[in-house]
C-alpha atoms as a PDB file:
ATOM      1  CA  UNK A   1      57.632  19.220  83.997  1.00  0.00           C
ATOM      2  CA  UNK A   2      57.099  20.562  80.501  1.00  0.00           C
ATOM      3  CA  UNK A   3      57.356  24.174  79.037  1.00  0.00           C
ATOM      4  CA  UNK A   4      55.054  25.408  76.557  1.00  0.00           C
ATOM      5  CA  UNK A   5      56.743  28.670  75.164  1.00  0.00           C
ATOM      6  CA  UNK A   6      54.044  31.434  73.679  1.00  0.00           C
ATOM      7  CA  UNK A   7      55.557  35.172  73.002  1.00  0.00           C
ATOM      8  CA  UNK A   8      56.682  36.336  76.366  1.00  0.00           C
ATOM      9  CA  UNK A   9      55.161  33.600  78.203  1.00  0.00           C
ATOM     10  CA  UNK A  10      55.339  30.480  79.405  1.00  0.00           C
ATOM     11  CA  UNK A  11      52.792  27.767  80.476  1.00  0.00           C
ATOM     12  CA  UNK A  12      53.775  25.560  83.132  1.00  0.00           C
ATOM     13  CA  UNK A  13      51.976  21.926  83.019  1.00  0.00           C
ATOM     14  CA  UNK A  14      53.388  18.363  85.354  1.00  0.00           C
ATOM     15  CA  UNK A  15      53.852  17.125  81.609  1.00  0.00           C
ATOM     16  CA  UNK A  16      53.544  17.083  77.878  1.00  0.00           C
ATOM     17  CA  UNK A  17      50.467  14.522  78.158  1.00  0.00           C
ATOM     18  CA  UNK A  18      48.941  16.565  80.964  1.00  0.00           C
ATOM     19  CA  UNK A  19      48.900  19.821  78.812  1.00  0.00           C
ATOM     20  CA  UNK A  20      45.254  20.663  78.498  1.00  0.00           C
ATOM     21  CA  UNK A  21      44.205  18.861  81.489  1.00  0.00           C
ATOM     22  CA  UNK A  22      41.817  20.677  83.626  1.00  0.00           C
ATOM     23  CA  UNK A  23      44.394  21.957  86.164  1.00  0.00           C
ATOM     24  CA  UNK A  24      46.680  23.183  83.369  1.00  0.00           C
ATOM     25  CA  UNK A  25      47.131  26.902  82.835  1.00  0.00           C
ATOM     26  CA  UNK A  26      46.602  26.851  79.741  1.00  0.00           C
ATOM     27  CA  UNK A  27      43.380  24.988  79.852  1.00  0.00           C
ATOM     28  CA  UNK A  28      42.203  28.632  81.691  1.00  0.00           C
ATOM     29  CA  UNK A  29      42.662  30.259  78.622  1.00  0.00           C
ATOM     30  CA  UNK A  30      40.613  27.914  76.376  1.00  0.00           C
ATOM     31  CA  UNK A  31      38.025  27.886  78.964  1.00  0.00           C
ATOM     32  CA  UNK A  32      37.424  31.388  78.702  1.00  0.00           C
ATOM     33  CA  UNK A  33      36.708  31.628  75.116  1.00  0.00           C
ATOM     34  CA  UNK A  34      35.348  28.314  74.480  1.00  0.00           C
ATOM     35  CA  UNK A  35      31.850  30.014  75.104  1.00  0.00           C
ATOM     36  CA  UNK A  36      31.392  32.147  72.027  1.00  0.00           C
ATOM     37  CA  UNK A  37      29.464  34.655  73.528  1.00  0.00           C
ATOM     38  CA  UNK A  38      32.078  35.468  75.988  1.00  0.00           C
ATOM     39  CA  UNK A  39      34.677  36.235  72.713  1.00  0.00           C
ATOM     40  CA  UNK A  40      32.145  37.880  71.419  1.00  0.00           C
ATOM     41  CA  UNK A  41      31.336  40.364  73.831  1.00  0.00           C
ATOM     42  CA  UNK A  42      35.046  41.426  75.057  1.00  0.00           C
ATOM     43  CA  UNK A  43      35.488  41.587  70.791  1.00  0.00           C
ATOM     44  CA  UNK A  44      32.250  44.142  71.563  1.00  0.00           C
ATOM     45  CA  UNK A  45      34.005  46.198  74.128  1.00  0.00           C
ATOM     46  CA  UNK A  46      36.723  47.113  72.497  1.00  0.00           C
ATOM     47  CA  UNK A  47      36.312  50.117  72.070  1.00  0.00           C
ATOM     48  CA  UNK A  48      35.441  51.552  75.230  1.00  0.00           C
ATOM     49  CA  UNK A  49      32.182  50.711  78.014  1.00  0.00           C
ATOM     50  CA  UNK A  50      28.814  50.285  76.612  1.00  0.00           C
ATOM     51  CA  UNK A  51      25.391  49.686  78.247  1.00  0.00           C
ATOM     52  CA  UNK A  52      24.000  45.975  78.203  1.00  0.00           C
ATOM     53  CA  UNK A  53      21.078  48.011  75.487  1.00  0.00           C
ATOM     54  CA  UNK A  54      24.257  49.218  73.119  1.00  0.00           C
ATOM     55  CA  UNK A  55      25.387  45.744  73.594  1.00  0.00           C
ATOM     56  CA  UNK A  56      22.919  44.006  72.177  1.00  0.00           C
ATOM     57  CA  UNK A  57      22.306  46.117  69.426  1.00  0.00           C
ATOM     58  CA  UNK A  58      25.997  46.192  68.084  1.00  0.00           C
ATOM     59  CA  UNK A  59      26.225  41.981  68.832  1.00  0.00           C
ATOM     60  CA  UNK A  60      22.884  40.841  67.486  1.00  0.00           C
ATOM     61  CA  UNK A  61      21.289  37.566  68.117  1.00  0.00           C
ATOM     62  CA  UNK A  62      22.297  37.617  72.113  1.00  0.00           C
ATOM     63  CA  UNK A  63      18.690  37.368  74.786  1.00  0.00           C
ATOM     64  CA  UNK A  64      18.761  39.585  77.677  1.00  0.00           C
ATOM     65  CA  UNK A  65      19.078  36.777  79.441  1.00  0.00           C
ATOM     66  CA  UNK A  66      22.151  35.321  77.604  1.00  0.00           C
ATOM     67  CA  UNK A  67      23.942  38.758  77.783  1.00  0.00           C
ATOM     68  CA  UNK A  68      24.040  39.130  82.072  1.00  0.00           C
ATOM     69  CA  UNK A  69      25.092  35.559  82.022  1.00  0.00           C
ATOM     70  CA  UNK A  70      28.052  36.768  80.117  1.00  0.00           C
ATOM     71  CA  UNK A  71      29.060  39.704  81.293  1.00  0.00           C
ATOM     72  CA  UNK A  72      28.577  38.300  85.151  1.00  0.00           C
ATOM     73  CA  UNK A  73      31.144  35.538  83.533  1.00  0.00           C
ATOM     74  CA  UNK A  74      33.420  38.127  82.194  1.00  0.00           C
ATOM     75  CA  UNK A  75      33.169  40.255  85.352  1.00  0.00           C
ATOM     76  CA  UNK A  76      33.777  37.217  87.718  1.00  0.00           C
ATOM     77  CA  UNK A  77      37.275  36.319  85.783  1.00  0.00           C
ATOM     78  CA  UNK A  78      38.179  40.255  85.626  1.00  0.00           C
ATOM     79  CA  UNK A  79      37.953  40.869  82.167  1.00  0.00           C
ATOM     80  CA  UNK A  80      35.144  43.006  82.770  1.00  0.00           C
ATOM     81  CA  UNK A  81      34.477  45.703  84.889  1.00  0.00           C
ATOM     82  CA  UNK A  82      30.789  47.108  85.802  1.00  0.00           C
ATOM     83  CA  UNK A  83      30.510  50.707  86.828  1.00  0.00           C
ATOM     84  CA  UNK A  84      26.882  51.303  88.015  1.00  0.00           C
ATOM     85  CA  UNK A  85      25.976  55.299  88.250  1.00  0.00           C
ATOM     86  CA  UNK A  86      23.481  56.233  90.938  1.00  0.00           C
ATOM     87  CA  UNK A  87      20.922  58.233  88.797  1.00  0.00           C
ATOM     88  CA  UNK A  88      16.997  57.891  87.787  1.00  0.00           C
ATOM     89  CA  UNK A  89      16.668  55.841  86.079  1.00  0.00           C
ATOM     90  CA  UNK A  90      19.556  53.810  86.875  1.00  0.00           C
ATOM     91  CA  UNK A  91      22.410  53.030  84.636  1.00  0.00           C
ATOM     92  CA  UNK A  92      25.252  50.394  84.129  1.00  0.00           C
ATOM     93  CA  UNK A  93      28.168  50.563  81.615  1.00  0.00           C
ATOM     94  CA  UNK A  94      30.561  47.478  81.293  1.00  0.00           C
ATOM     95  CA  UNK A  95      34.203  48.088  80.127  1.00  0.00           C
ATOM     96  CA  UNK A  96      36.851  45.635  79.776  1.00  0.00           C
ATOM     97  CA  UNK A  97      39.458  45.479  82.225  1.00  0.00           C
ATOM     98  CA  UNK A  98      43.248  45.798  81.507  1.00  0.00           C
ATOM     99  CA  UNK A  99      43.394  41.704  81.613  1.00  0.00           C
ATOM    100  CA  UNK A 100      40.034  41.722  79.416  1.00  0.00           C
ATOM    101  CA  UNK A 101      41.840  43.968  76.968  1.00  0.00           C
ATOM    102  CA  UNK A 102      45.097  41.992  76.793  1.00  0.00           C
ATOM    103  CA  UNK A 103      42.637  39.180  75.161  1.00  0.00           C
ATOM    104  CA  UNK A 104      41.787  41.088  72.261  1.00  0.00           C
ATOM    105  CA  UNK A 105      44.972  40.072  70.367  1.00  0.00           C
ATOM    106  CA  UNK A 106      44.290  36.159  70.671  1.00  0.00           C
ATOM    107  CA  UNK A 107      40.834  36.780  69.634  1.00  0.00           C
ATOM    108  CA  UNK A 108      41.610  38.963  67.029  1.00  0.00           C
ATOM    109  CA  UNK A 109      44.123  36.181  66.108  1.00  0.00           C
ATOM    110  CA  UNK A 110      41.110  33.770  65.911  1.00  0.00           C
ATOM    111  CA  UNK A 111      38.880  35.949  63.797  1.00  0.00           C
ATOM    112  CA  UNK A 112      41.643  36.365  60.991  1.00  0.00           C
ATOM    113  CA  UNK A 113      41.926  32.307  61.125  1.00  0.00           C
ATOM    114  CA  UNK A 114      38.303  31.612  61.129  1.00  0.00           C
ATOM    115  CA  UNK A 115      38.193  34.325  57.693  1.00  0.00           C
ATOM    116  CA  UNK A 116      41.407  32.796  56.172  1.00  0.00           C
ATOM    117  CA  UNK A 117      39.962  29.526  56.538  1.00  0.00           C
ATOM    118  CA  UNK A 118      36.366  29.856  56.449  1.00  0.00           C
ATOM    119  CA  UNK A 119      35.729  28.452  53.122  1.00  0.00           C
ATOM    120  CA  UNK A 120      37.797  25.196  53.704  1.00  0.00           C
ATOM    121  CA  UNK A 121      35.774  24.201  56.811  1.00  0.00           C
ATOM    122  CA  UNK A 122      32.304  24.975  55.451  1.00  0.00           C
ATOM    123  CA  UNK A 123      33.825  22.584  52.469  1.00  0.00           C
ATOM    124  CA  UNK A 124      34.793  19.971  54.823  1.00  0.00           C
ATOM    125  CA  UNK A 125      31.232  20.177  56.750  1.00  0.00           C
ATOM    126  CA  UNK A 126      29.394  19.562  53.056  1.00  0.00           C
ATOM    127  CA  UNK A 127      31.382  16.579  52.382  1.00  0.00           C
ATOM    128  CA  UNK A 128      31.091  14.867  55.643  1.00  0.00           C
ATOM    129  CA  UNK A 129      27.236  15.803  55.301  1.00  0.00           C
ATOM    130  CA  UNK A 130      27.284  14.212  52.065  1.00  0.00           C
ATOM    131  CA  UNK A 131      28.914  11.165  52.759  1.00  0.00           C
ATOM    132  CA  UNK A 132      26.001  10.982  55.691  1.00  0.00           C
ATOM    133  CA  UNK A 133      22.813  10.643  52.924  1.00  0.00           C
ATOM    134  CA  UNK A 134      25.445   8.143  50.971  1.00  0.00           C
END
């Protein structure tokens, strides 16, 4: 059996080769924000609930459609809770759960990679589209 040590954690997988395999713990974790949007919502709700409307005004680019898929994602793996108030016209808020909120550092963690390194990746995608017309 192999460790994996992260800060105050530890992953438990059968073995060092079997480390991202589907029934690996920490496979979870880069299941749940391999879909961008899902990242990219809890990222939205950081700072407290917010109607699906709000939502998709502060994200930009998400459908209707692609939004409830999300958030009935998020909701399903509790890292997002939806409070519906019984009023005329009705009205639902999403907030982000305590375990929802404890994934804000990894993405935030992402975000400051992705803008450190931004300009070397776009570089490498222009050369490997280069050496495609070649």
């Amino acid at each position: 059996m192999t460790t994996v040590g992260i800060p105050s954690h530890t992953i438990w997988c059968l073995s060092e080769a079997s480390l991202f395999l589907a029934d690996c713990q920490a496979r979870l974790a880069f299941d749940l924000i391999a879909n961008t949007w899902n990242a990219v919502v809890v990222w939205a709700l950081r700072h407290g609930p917010r109607r699906p409307g709000r939502l998709r005004e502060e994200i930009g680019g998400i459908s209707p459609k692609v939004l409830t898929e999300t958030l009935r994602r998020l909701e399903f793996n509790g890292l997002v809770a939806r409070r519906a108030y019984a009023e005329a016209p009705p009205r639902v808020e999403y907030e982000l759960t305590e375990l929802g909120r404890s994934l804000l550092g990894p993405i935030e963690a992402f975000g400051v990679w992705a803008s450190d390194h931004a300009d070397e990746v776009m570089a490498a995608q222009d050369l490997q589209s280069s050496d495609h017309f070649l």
